[in-house]
Structures are given as C-alpha cells and as structure tokens.
PDB file of N, CA and C in Angstrom:
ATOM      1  N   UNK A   1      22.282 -26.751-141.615  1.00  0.00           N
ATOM      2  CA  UNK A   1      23.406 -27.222-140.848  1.00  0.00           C
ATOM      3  C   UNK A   1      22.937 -27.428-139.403  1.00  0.00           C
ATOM      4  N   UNK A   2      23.219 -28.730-138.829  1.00  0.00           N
ATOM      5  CA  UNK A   2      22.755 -28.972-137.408  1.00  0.00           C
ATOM      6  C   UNK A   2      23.196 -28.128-136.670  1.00  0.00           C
ATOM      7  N   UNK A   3      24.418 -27.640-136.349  1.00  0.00           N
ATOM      8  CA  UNK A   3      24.821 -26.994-135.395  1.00  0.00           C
ATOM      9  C   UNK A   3      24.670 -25.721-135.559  1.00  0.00           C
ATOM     10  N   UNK A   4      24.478 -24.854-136.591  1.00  0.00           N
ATOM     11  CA  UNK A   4      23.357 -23.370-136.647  1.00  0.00           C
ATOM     12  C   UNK A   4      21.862 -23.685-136.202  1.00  0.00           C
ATOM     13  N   UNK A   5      21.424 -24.803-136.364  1.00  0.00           N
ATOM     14  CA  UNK A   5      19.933 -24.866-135.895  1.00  0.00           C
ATOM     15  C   UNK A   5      20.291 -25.320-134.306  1.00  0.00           C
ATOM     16  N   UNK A   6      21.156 -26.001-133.620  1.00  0.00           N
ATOM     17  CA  UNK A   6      21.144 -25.865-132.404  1.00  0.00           C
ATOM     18  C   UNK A   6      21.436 -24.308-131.674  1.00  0.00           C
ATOM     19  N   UNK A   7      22.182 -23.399-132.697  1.00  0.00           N
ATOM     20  CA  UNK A   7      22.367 -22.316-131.579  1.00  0.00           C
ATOM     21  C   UNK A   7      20.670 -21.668-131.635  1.00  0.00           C
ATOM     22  N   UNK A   8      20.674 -21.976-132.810  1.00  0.00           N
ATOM     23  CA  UNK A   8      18.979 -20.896-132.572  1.00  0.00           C
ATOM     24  C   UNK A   8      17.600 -21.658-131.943  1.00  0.00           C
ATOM     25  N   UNK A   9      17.776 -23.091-131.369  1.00  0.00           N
ATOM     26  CA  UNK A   9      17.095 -23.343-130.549  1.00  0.00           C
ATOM     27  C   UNK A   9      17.182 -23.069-128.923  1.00  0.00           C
ATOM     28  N   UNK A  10      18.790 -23.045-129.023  1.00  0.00           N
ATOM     29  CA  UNK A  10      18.822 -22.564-127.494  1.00  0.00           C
ATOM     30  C   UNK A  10      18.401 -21.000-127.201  1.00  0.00           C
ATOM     31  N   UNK A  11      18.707 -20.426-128.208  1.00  0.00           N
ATOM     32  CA  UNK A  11      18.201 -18.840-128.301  1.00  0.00           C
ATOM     33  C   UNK A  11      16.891 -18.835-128.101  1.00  0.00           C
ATOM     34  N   UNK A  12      15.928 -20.257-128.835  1.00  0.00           N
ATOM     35  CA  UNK A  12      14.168 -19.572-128.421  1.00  0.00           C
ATOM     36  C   UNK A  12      14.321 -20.590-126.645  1.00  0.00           C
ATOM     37  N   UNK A  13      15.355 -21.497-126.378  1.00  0.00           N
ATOM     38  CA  UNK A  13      14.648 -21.861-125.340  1.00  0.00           C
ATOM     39  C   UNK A  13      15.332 -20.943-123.765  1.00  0.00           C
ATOM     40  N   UNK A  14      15.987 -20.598-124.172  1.00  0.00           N
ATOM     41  CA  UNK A  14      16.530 -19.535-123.176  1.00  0.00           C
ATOM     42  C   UNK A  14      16.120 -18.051-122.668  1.00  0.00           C
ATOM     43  N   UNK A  15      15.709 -17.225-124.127  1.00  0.00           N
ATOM     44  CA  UNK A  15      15.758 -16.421-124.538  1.00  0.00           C
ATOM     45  C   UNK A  15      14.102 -15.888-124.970  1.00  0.00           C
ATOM     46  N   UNK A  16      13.697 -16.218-125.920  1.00  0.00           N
ATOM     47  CA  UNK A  16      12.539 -15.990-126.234  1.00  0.00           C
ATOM     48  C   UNK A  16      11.612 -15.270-126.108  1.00  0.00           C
ATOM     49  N   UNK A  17      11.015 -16.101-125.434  1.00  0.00           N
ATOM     50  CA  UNK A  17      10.066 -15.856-124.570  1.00  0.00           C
ATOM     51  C   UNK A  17       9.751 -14.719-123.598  1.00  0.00           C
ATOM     52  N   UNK A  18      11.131 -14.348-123.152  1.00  0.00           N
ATOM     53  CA  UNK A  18      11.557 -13.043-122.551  1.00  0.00           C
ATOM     54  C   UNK A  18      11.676 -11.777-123.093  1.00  0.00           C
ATOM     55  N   UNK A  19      11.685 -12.424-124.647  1.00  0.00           N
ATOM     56  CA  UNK A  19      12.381 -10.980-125.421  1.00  0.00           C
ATOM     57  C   UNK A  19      11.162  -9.913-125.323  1.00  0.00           C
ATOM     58  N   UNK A  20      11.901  -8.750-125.758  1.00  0.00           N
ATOM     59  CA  UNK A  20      10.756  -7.205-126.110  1.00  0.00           C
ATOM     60  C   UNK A  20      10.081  -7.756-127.646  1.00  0.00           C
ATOM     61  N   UNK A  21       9.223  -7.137-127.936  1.00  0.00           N
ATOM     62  CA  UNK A  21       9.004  -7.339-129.331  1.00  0.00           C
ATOM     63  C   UNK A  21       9.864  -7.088-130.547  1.00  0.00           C
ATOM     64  N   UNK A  22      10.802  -6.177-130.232  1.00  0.00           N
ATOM     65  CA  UNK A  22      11.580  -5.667-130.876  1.00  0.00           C
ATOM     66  C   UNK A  22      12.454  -6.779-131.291  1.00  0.00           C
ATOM     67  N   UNK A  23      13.097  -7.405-130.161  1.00  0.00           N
ATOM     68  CA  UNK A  23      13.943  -8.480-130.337  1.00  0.00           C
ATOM     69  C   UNK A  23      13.421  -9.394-130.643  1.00  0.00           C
ATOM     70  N   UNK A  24      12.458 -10.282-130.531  1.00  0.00           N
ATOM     71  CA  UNK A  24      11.350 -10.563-131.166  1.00  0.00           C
ATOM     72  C   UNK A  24      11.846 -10.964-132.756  1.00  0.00           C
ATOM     73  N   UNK A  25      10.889  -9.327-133.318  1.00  0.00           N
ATOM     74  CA  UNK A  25      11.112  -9.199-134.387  1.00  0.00           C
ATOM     75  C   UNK A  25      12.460  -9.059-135.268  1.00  0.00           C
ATOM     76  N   UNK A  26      13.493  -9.048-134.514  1.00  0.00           N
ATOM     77  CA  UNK A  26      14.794  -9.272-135.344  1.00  0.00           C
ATOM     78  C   UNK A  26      15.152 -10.698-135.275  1.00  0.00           C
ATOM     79  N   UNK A  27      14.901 -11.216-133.904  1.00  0.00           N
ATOM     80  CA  UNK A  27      14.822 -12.516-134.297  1.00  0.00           C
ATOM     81  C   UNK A  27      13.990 -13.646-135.635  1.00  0.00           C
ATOM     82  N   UNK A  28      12.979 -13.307-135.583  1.00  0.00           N
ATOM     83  CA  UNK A  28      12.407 -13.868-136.781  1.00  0.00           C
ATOM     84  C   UNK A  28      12.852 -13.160-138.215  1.00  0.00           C
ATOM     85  N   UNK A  29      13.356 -12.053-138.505  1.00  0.00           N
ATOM     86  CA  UNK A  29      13.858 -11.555-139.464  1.00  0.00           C
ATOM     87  C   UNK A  29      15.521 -12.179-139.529  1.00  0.00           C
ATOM     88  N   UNK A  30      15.948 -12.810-138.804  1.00  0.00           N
ATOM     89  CA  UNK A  30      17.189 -13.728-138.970  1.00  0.00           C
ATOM     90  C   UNK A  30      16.416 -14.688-139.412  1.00  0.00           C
ATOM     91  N   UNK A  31      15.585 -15.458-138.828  1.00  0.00           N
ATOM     92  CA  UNK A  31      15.497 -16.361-139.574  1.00  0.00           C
ATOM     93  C   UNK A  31      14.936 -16.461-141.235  1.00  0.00           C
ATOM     94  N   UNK A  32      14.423 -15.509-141.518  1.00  0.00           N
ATOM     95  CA  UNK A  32      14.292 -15.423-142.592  1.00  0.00           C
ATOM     96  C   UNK A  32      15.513 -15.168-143.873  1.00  0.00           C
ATOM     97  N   UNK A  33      16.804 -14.760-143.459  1.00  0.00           N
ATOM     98  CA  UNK A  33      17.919 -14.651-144.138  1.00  0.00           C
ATOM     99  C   UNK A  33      18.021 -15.657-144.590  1.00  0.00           C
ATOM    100  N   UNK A  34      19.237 -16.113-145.736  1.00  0.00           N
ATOM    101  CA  UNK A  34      19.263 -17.351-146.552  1.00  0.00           C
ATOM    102  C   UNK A  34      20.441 -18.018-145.917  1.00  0.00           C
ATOM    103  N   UNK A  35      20.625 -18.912-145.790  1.00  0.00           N
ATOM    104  CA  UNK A  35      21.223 -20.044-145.431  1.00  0.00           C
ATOM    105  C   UNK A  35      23.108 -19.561-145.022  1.00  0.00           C
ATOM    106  N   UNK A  36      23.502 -19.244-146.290  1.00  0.00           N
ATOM    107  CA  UNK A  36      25.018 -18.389-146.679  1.00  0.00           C
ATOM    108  C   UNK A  36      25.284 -16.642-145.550  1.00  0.00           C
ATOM    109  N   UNK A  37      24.207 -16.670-145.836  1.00  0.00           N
ATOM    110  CA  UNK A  37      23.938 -15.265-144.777  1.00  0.00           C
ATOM    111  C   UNK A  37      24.381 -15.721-143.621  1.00  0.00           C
ATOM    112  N   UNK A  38      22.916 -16.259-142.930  1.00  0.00           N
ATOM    113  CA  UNK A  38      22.825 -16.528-141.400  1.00  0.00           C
ATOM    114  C   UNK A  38      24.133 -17.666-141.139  1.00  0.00           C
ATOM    115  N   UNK A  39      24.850 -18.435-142.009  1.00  0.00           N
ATOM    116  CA  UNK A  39      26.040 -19.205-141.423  1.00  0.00           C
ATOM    117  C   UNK A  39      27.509 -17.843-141.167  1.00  0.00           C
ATOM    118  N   UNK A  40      27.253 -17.026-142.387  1.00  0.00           N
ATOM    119  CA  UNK A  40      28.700 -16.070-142.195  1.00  0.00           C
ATOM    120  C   UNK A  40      28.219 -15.066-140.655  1.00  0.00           C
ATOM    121  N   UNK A  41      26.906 -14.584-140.588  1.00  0.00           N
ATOM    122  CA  UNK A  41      27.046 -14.039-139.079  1.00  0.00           C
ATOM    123  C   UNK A  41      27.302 -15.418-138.143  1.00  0.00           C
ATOM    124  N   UNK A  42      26.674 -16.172-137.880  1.00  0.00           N
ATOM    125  CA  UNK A  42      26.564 -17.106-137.002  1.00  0.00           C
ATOM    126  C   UNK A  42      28.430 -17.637-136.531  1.00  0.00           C
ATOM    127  N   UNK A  43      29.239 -17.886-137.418  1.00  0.00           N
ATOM    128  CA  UNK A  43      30.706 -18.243-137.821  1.00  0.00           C
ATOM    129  C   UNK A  43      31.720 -16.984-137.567  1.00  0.00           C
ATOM    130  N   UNK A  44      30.584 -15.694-137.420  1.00  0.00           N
ATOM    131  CA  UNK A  44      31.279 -14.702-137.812  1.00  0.00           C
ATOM    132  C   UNK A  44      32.386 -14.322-138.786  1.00  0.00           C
ATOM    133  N   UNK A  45      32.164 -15.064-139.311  1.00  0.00           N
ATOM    134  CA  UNK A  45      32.751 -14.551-140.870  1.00  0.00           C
ATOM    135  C   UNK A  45      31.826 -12.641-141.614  1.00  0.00           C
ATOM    136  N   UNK A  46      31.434 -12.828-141.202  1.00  0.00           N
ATOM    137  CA  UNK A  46      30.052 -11.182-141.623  1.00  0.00           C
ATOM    138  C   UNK A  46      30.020 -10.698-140.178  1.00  0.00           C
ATOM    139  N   UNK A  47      29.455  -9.331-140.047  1.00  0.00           N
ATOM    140  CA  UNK A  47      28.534  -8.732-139.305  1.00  0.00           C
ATOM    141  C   UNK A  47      27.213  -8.039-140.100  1.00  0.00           C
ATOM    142  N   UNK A  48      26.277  -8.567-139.631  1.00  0.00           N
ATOM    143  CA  UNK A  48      25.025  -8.153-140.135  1.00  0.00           C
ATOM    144  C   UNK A  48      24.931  -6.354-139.689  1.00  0.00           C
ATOM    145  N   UNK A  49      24.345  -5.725-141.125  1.00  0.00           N
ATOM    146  CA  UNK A  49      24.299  -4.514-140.900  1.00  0.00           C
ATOM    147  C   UNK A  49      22.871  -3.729-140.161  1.00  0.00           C
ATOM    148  N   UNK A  50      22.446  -4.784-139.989  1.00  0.00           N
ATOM    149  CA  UNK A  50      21.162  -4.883-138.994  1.00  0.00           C
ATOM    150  C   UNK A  50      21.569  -4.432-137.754  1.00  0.00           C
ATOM    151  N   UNK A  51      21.442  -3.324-136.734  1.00  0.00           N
ATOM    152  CA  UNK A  51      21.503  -3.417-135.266  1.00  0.00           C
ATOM    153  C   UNK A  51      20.508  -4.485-134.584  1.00  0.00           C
ATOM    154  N   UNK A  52      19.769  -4.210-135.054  1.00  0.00           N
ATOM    155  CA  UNK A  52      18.684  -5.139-134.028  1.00  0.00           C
ATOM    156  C   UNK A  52      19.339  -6.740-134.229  1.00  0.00           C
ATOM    157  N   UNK A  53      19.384  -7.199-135.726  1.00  0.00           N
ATOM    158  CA  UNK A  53      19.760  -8.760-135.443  1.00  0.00           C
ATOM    159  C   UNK A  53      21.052  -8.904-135.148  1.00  0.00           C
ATOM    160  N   UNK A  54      22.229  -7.708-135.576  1.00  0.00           N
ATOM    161  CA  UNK A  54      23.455  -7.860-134.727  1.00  0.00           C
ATOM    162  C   UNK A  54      23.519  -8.409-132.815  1.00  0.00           C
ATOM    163  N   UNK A  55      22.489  -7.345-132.739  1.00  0.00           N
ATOM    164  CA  UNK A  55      22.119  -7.952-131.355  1.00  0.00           C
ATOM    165  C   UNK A  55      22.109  -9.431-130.940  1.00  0.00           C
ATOM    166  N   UNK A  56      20.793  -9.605-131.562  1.00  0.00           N
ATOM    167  CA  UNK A  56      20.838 -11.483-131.555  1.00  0.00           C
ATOM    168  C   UNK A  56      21.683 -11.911-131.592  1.00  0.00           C
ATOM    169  N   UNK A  57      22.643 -11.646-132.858  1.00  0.00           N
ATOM    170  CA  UNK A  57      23.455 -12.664-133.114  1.00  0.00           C
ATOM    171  C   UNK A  57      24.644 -12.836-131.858  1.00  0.00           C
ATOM    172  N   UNK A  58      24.570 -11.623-130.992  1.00  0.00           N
ATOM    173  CA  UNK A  58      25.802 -11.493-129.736  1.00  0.00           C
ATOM    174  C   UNK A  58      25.427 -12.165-128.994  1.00  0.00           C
ATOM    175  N   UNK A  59      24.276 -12.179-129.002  1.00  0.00           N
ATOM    176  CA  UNK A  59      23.335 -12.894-127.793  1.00  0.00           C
ATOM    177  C   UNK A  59      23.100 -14.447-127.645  1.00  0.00           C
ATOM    178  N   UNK A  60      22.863 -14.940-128.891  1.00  0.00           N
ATOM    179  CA  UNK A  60      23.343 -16.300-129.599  1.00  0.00           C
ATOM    180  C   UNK A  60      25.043 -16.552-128.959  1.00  0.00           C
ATOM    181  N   UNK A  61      26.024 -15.879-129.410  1.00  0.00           N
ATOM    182  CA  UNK A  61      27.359 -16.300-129.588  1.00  0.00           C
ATOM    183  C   UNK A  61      27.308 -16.272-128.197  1.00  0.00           C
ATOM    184  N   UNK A  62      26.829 -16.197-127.589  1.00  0.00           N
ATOM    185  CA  UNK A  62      27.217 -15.663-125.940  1.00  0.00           C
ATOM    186  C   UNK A  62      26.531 -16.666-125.036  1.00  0.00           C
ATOM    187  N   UNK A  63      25.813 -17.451-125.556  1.00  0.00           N
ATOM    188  CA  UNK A  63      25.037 -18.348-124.933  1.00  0.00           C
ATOM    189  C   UNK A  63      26.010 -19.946-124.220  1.00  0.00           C
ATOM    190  N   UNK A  64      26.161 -20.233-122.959  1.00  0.00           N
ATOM    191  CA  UNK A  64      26.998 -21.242-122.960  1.00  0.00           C
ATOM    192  C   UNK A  64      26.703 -22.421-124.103  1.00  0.00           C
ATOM    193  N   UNK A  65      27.471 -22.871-123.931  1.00  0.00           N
ATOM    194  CA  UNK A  65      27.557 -24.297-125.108  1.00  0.00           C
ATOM    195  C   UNK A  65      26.636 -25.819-123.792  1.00  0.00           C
ATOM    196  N   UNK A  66      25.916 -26.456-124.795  1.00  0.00           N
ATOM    197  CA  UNK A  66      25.183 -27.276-124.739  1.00  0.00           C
ATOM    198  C   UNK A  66      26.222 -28.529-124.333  1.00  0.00           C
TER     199      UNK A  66
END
C-alpha cells in the first residue's frame, strides 16, 4: 500500500539515521511483519505487543504529514 510505504520512508528520512541501535533494530523487525500486521498497527486498528516497535510505530504516527 503506497501510503504505509510513505509513512516508513519519512521515518528512515527523518529519523533513522539518528536512531540508537535498539530502535534501529525494531525498526527493521517492523519491517519484516506481514503486510495485514504492519497495516492494523500503522491504521491503528492493533497495538503491537512489541515495546520497542510500539515505539516506532508512535513515532511514525507522530510524524507531520507530507
């Protein structure tokens, strides 16, 4: 879906680069979730029982709009 792949580009171009490893690594462990997953956190329809990618995902939702 285009507009889940735009929030998680603004996340590496904002964000990234800056992160700890930690965040980092929850970040790439979102992306590895399946499609149905990462749209119900992203929509918030879910909360991921992950702390670390819960994180992301606040951090994502929180990002101004493009």
């Amino acid at each position: 879906m285009r507009e889940l792949d735009e929030l998680l580009i603004r996340y590496l171009d904002s964000r990234y680069a800056a992160a700890g490893d930690d965040e980092k690594a929850a970040f790439e462990a979102l992306l590895q979730l399946s499609d149905p997953e990462l749209n119900g956190y992203l929509l918030q329809r879910q909360t991921p029982s992950s702390e670390p990618i819960a994180g992301v995902i606040e951090f994502i939702l929180g990002l101004p709009h493009a």
